[in-house]
C-alpha atoms as a PDB file:
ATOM      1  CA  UNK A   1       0.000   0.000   0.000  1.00  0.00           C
ATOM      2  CA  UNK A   2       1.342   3.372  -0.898  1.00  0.00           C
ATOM      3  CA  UNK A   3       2.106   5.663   1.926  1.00  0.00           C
ATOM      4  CA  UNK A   4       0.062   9.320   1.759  1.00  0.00           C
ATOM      5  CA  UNK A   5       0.186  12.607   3.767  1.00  0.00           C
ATOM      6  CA  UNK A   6      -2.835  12.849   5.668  1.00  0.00           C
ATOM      7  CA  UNK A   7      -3.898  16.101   7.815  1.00  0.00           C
ATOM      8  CA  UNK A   8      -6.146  14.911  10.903  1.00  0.00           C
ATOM      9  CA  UNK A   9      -6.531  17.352  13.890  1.00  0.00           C
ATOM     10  CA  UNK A  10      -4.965  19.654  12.772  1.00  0.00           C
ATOM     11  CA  UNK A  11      -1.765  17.171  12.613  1.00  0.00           C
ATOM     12  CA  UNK A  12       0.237  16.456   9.742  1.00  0.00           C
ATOM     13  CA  UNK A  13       0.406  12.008   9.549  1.00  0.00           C
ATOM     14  CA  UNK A  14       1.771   9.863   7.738  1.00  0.00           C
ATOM     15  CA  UNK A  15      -0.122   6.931   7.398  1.00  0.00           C
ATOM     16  CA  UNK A  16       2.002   4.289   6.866  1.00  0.00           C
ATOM     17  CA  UNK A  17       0.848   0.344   6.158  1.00  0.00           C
ATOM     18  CA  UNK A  18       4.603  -0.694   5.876  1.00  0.00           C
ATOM     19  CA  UNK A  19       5.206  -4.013   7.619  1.00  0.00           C
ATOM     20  CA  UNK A  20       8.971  -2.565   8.186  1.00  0.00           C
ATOM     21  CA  UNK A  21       8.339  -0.233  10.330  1.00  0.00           C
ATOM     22  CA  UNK A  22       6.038  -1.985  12.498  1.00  0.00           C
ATOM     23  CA  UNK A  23       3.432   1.355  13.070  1.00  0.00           C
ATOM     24  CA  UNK A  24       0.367   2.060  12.282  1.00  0.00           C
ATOM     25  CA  UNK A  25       0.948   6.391  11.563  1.00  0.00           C
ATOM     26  CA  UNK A  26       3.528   8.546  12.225  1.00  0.00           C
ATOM     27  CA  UNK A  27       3.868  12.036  12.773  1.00  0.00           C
ATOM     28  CA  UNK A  28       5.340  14.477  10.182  1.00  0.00           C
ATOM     29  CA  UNK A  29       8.657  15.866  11.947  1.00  0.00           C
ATOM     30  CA  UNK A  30       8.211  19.445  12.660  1.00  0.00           C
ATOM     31  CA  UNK A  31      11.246  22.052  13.463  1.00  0.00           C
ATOM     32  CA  UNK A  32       8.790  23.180  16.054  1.00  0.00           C
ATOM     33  CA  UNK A  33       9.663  20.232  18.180  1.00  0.00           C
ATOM     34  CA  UNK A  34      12.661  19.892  19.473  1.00  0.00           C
ATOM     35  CA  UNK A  35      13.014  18.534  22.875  1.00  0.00           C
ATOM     36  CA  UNK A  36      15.467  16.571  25.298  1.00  0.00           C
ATOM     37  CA  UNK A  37      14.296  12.913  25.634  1.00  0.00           C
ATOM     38  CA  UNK A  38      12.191  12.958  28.754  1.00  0.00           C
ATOM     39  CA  UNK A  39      10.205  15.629  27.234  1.00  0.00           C
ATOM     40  CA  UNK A  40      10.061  13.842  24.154  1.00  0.00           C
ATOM     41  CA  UNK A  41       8.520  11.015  25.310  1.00  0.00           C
ATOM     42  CA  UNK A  42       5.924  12.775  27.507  1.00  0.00           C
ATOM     43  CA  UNK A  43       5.190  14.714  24.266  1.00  0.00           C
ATOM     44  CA  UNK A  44       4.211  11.418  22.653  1.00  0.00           C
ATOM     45  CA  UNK A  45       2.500  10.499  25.607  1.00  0.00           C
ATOM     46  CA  UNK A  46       0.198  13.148  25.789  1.00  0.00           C
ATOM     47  CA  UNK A  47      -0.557  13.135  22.171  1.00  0.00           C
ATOM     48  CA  UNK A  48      -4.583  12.060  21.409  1.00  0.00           C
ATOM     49  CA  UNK A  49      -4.954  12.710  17.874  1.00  0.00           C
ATOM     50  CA  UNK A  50      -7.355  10.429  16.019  1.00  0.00           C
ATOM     51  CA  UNK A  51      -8.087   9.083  19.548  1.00  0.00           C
ATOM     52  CA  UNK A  52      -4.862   6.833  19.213  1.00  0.00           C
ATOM     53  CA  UNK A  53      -2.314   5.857  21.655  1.00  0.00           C
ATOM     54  CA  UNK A  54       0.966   7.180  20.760  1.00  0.00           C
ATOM     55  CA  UNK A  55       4.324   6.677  21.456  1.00  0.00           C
ATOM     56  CA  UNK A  56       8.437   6.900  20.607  1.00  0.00           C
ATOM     57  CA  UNK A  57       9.130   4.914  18.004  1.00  0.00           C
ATOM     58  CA  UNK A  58      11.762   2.254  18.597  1.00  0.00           C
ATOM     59  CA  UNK A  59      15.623   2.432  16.957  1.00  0.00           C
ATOM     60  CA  UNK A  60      14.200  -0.504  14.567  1.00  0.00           C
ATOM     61  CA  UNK A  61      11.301   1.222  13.281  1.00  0.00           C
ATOM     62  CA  UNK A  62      13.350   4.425  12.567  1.00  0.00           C
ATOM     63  CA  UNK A  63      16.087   2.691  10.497  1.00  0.00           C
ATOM     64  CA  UNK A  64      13.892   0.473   9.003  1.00  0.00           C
ATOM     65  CA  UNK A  65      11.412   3.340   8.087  1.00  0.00           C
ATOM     66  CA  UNK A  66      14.515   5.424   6.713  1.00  0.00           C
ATOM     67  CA  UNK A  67      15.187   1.815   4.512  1.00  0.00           C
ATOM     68  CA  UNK A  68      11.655   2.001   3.163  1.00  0.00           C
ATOM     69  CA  UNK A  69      11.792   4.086   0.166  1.00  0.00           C
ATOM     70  CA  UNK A  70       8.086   4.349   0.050  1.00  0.00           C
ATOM     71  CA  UNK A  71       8.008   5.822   3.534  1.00  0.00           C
ATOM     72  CA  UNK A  72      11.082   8.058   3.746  1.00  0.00           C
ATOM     73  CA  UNK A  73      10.414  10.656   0.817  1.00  0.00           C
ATOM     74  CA  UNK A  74       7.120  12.083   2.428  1.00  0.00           C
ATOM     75  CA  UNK A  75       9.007  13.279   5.436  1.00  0.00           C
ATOM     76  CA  UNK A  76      11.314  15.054   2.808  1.00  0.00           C
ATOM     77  CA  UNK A  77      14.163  15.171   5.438  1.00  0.00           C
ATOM     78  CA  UNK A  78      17.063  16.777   3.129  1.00  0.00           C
ATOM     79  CA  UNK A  79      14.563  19.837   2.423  1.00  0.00           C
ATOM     80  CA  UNK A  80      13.395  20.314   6.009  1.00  0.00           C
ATOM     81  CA  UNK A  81      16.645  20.043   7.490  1.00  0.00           C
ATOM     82  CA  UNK A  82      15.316  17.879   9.705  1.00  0.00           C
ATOM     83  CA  UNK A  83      18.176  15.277  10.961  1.00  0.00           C
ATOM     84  CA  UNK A  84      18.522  13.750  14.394  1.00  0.00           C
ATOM     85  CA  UNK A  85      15.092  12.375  16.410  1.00  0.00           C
ATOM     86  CA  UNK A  86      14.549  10.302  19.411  1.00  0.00           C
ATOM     87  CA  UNK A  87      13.678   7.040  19.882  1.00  0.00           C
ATOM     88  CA  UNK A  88      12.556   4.856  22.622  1.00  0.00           C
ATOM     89  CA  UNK A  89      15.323   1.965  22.346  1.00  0.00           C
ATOM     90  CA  UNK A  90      17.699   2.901  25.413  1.00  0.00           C
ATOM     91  CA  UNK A  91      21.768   3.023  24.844  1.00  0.00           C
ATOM     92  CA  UNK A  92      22.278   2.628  28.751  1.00  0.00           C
ATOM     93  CA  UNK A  93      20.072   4.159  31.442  1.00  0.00           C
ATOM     94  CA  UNK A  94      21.224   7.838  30.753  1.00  0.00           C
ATOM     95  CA  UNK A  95      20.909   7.886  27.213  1.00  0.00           C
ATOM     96  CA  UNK A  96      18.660   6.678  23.945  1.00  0.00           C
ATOM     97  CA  UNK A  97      19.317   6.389  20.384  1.00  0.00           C
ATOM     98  CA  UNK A  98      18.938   9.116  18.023  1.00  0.00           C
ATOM     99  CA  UNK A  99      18.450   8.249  14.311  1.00  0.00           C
ATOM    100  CA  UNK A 100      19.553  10.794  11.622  1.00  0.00           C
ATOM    101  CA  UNK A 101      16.410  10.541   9.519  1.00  0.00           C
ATOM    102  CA  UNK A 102      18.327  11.616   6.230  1.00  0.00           C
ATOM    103  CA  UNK A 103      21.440   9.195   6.684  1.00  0.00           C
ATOM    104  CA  UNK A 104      19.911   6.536   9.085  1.00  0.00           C
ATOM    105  CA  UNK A 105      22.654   6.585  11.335  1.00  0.00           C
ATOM    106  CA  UNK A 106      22.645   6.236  15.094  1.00  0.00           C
ATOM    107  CA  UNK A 107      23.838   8.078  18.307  1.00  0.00           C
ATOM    108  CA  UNK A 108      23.367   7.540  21.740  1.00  0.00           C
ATOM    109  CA  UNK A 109      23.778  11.248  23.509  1.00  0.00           C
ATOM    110  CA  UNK A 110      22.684  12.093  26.902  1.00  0.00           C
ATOM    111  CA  UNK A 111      19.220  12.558  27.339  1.00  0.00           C
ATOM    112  CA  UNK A 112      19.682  15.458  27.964  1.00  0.00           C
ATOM    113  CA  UNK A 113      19.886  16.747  24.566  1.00  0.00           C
ATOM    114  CA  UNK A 114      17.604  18.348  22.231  1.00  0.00           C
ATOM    115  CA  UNK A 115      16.619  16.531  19.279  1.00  0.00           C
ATOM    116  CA  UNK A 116      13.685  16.359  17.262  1.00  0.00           C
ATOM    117  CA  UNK A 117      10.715  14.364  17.984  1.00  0.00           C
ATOM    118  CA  UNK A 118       8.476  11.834  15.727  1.00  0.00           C
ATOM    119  CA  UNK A 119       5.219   9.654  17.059  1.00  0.00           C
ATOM    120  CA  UNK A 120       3.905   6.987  16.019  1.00  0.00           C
ATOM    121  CA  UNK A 121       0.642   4.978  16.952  1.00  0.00           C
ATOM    122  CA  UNK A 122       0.302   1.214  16.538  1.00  0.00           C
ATOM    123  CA  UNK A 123       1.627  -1.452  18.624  1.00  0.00           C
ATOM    124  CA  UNK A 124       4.885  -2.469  17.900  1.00  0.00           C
ATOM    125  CA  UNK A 125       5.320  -6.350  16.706  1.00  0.00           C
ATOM    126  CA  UNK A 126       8.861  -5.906  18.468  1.00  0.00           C
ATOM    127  CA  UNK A 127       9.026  -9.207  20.858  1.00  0.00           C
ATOM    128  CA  UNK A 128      11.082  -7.123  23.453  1.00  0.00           C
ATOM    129  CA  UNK A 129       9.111  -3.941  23.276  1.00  0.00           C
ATOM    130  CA  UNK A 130       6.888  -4.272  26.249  1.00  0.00           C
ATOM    131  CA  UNK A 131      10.054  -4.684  28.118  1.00  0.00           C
ATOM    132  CA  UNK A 132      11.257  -1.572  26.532  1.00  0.00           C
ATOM    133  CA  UNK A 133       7.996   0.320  27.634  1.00  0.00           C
ATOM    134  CA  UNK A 134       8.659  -1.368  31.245  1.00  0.00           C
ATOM    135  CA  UNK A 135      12.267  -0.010  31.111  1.00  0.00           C
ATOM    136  CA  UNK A 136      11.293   3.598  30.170  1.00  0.00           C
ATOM    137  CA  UNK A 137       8.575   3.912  32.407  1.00  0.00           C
ATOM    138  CA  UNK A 138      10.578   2.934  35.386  1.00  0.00           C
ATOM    139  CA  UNK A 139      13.378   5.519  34.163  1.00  0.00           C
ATOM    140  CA  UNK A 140      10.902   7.945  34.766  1.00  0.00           C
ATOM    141  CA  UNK A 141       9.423   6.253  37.959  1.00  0.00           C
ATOM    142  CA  UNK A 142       5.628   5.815  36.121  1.00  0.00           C
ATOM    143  CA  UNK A 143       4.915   2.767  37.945  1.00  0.00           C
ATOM    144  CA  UNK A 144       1.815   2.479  36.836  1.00  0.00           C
ATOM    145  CA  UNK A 145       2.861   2.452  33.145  1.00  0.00           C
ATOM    146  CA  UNK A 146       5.605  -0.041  33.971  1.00  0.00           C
ATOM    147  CA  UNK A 147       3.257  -2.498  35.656  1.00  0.00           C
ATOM    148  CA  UNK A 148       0.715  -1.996  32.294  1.00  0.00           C
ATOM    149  CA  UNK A 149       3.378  -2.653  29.737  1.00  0.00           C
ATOM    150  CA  UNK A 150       4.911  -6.161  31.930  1.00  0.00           C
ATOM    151  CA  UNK A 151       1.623  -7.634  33.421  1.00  0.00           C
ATOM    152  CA  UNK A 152       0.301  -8.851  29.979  1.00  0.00           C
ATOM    153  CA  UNK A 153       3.716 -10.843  29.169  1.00  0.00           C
ATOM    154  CA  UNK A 154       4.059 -11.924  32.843  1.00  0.00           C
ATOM    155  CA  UNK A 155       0.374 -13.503  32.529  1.00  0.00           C
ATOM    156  CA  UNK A 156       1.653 -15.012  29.857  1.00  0.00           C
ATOM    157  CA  UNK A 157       4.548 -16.581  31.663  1.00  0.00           C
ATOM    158  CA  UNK A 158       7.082 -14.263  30.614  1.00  0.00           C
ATOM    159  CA  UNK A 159      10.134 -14.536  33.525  1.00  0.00           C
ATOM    160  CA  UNK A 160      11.636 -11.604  32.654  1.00  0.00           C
ATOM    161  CA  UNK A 161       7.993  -9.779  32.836  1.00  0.00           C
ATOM    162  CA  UNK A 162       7.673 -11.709  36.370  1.00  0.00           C
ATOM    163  CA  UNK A 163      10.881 -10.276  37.220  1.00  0.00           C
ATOM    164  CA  UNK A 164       9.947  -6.504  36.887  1.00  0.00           C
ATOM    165  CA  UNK A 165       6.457  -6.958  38.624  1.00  0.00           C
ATOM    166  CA  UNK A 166       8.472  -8.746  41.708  1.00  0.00           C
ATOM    167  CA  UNK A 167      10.927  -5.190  41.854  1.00  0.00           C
ATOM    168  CA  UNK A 168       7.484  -3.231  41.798  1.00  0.00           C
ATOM    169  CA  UNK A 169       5.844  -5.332  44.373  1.00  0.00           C
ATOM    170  CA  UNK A 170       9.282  -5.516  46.554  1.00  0.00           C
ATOM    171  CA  UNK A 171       9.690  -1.789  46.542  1.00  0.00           C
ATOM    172  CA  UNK A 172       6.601  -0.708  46.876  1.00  0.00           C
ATOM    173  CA  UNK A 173       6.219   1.088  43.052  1.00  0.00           C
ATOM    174  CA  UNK A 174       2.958   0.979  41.789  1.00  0.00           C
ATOM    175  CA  UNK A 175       1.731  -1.683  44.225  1.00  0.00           C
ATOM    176  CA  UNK A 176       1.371  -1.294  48.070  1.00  0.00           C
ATOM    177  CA  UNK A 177       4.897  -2.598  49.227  1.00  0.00           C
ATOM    178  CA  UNK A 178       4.697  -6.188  50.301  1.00  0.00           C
ATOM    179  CA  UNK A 179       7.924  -8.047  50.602  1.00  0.00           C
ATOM    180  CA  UNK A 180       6.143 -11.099  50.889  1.00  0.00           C
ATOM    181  CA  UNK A 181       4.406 -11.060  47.509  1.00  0.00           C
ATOM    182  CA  UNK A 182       7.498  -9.656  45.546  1.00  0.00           C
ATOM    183  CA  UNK A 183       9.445 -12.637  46.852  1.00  0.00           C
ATOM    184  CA  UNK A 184       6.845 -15.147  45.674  1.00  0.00           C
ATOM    185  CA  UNK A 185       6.789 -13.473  42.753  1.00  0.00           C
ATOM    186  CA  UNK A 186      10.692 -13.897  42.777  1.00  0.00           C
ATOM    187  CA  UNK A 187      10.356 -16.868  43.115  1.00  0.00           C
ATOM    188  CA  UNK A 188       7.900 -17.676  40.511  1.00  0.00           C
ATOM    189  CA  UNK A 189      10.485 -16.238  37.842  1.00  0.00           C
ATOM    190  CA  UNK A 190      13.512 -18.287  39.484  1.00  0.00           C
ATOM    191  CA  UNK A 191      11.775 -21.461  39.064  1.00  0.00           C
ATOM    192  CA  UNK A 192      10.737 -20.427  35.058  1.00  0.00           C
ATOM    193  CA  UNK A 193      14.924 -20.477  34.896  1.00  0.00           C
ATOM    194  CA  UNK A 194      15.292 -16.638  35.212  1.00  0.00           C
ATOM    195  CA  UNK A 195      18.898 -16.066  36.768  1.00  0.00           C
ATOM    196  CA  UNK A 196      18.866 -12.670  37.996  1.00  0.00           C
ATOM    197  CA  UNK A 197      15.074 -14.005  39.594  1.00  0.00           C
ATOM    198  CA  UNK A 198      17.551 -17.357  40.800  1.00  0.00           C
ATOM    199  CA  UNK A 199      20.051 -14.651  42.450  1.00  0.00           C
ATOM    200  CA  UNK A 200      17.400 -12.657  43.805  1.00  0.00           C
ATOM    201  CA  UNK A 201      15.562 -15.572  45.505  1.00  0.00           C
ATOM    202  CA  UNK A 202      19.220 -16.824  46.826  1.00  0.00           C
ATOM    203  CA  UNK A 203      19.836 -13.513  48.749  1.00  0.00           C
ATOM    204  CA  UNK A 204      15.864 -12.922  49.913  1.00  0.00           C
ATOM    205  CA  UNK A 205      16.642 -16.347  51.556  1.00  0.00           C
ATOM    206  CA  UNK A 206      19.992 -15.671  52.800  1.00  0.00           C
ATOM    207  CA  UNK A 207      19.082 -12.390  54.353  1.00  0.00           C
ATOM    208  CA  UNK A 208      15.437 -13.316  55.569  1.00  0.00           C
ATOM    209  CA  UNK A 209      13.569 -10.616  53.484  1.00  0.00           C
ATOM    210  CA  UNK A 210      10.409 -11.714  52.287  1.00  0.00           C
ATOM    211  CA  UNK A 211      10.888 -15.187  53.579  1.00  0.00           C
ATOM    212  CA  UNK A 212      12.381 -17.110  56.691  1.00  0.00           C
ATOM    213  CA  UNK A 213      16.198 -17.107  56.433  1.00  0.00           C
ATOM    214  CA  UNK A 214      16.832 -20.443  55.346  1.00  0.00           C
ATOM    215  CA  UNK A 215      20.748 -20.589  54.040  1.00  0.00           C
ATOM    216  CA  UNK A 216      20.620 -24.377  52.815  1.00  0.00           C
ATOM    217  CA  UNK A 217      17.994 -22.735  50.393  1.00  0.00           C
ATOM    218  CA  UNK A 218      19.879 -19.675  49.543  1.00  0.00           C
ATOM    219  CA  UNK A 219      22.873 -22.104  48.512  1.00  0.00           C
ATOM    220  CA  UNK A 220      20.928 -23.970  46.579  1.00  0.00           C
ATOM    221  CA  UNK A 221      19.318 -21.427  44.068  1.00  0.00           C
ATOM    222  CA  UNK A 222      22.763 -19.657  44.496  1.00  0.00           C
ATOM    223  CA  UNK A 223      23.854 -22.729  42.372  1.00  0.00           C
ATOM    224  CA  UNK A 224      20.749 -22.647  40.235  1.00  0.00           C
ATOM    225  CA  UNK A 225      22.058 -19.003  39.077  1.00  0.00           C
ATOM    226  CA  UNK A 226      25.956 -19.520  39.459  1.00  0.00           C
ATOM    227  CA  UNK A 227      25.367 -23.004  36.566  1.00  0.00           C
ATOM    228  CA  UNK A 228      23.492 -19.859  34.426  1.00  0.00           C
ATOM    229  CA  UNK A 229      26.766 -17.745  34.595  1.00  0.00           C
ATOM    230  CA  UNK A 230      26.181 -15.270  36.929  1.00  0.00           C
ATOM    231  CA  UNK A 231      29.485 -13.985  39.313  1.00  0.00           C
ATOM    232  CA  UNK A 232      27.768 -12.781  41.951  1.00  0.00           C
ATOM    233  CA  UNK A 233      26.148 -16.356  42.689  1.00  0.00           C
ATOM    234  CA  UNK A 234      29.348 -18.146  41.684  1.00  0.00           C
ATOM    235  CA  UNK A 235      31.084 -15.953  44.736  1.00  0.00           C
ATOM    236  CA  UNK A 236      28.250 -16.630  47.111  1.00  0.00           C
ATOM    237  CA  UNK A 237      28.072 -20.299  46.357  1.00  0.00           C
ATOM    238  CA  UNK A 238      32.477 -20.346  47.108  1.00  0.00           C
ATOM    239  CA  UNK A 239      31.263 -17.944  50.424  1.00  0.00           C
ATOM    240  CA  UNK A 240      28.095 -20.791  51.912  1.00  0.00           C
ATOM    241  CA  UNK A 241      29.280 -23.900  50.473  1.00  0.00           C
ATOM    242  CA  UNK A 242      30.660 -25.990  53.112  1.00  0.00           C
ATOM    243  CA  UNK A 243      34.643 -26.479  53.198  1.00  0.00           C
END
């Protein structure tokens, strides 16, 4: 399907039925917004045109949208002198990839920068971007989006979506703070093979938080995460294990 300019709202779209870039519309860049990331993604947030949700776009759909011939000459990048805009794919927790929208290349500044932003609407068919989602919104301590974007995938029996709803629970983010619960929860992930949920169980049991101290226990899914790989259980397990 060919890609069109549509004006809806008052907002310039682009409607775009690419499979490639894995959204439904996306804004037309505008040099009237330019904004450091946190502000970026609160802009997308906050956006309800056509009564969609909208959001960042991910690194992936960026490049691949700047790939797409059909999709990349509407947003006429060269002649706008549009060039770097955010995305929601995270570098390290301090900084997310920019995508130069006439060159596709990346960068991964501080977030504190001010770069130009693009929306999009549409779910992404990204297998790690509720995680992604999770991520952000506990960057910017939204709890409640963070326990929306995981609780789907952890019904589903997703450890690593587990995992995140056990740190919510634990702290006390988004949930009333019961130990208790976040270490079953913890545990739930540990025994679906999760080794940072295997560590986390280990230490709950070796320091009584959330559970009875029980060491013999501790050592045990020590092991489970130290035969995964991780150091910090390998060094406990040399620490507890009997000479």
């Amino acid at each position: 399907m060919k890609s069109k300019i549509i004006i809806l709202l008052g907002t310039a779209l682009l409607a775009a039925c690419n499979a490639s870039t894995q959204a439904a519309s996306w804004t037309q860049p505008s040099s009237g917004i330019f904004l450091d990331w946190k502000s970026a993604d609160g802009y997308c947030q906050k956006m309800t045109t056509g009564g969609e949700k909208w959001r960042l776009p991910s690194l992936n759909e960026l490049v691949n949208r700047y790939k797409s011939t059909t999709l990349k000459a509407p947003w006429d990048a060269n002649g706008s002198g549009i060039d770097w805009v955010w995305s929601s794919t995270a570098y390290d927790p301090q900084s997310h990839y920019l995508v130069n929208v006439n060159n596709g290349s990346k960068s991964w500044p501080d977030d504190s920068r001010q770069a130009f932003v693009v929306c999009v609407s549409g779910r992404s068919n990204e297998s790690n971007a509720w995680y992604e989602e999770a991520e952000n919104a506990m960057y910017l301590e939204q709890w409640g989006r963070a326990i929306n974007a995981a609780t789907p995938s952890a019904n589903s029996g997703n450890s690593q979506a587990i995992l995140v709803l056990a740190k919510l629970q634990f702290a006390g983010n988004g949930f009333p703070k019961d130990e208790k619960k976040g270490f079953s929860l913890y545990l739930k992930a540990a025994n679906l093979g999760n080794a940072t949920a295997q560590l986390s169980v280990a230490t709950l049991y070796e320091t009584g938080r959330g559970t009875a101290v029980d060491i013999s226990q501790a050592l045990e899914w020590y092991k489970k995460a130290a035969a995964q790989g991780d150091q910090n259980a390998i060094g406990a397990v040399n620490r507890l294990q009997p000479k």
